[in-house]
C-alpha atoms as a PDB file:
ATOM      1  CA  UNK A   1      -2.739  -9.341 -19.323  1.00  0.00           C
ATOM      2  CA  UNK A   2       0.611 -10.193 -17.860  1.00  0.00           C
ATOM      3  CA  UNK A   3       2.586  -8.265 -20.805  1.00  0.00           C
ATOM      4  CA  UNK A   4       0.223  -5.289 -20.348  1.00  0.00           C
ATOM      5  CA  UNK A   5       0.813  -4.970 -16.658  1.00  0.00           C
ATOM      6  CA  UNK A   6       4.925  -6.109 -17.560  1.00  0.00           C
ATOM      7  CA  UNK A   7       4.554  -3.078 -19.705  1.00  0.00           C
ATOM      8  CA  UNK A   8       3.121  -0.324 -17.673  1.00  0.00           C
ATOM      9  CA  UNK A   9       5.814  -1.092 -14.831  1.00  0.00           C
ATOM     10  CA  UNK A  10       8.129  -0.630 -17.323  1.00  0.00           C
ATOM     11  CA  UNK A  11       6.616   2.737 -18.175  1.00  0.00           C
ATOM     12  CA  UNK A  12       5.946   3.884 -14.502  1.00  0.00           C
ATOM     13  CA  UNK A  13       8.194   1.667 -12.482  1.00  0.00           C
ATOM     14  CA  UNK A  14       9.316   4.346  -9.831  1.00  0.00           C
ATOM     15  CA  UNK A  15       5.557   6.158  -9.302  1.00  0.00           C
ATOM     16  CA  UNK A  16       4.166   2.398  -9.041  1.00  0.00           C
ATOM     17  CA  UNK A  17       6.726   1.366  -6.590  1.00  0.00           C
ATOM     18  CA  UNK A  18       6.395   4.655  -4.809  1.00  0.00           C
ATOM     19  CA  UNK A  19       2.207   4.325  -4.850  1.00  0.00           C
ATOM     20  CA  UNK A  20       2.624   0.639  -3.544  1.00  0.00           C
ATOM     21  CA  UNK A  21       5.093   1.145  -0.499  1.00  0.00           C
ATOM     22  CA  UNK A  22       2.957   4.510   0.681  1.00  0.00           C
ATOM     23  CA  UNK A  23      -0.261   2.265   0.114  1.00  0.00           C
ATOM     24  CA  UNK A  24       1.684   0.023   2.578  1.00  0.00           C
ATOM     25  CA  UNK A  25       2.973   2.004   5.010  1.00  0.00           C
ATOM     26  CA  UNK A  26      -0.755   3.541   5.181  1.00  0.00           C
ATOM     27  CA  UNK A  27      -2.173   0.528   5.449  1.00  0.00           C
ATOM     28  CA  UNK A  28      -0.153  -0.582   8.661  1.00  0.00           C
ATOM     29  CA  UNK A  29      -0.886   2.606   9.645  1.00  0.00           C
ATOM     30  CA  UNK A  30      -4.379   2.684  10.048  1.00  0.00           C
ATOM     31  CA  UNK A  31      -4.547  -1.384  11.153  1.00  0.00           C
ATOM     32  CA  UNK A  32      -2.274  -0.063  13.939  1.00  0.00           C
ATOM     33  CA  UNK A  33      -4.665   3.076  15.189  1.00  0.00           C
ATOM     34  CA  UNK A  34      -7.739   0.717  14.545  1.00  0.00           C
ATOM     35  CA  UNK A  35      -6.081  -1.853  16.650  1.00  0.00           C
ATOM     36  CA  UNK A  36      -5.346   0.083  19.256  1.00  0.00           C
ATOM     37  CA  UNK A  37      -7.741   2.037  19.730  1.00  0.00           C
ATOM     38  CA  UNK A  38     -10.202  -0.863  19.657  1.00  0.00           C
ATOM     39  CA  UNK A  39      -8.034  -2.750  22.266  1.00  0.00           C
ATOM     40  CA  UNK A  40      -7.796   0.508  25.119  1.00  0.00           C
ATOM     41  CA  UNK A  41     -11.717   0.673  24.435  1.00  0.00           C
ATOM     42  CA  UNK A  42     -13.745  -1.788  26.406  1.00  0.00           C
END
């Protein structure tokens, strides 16, 4: 398991880096709006 996933970040190391940071950013995004948005509500 831990050479196969080794390997495939080998193969697609920038497009999984890439994928994982915009996941991120997303993420925050969202928590961020959500957050808001449920704390101006009352």
């Amino acid at each position: 398991m831990v050479r196969a996933l080794r390997q495939w970040l080998e193969t697609h190391e920038l497009p999984a880096i890439i994928a994982a940071v915009l996941g991120v950013v997303v993420t925050l995004s969202v928590l961020l709006v959500v957050g808001g948005y449920l704390a101006v509500t009352p």
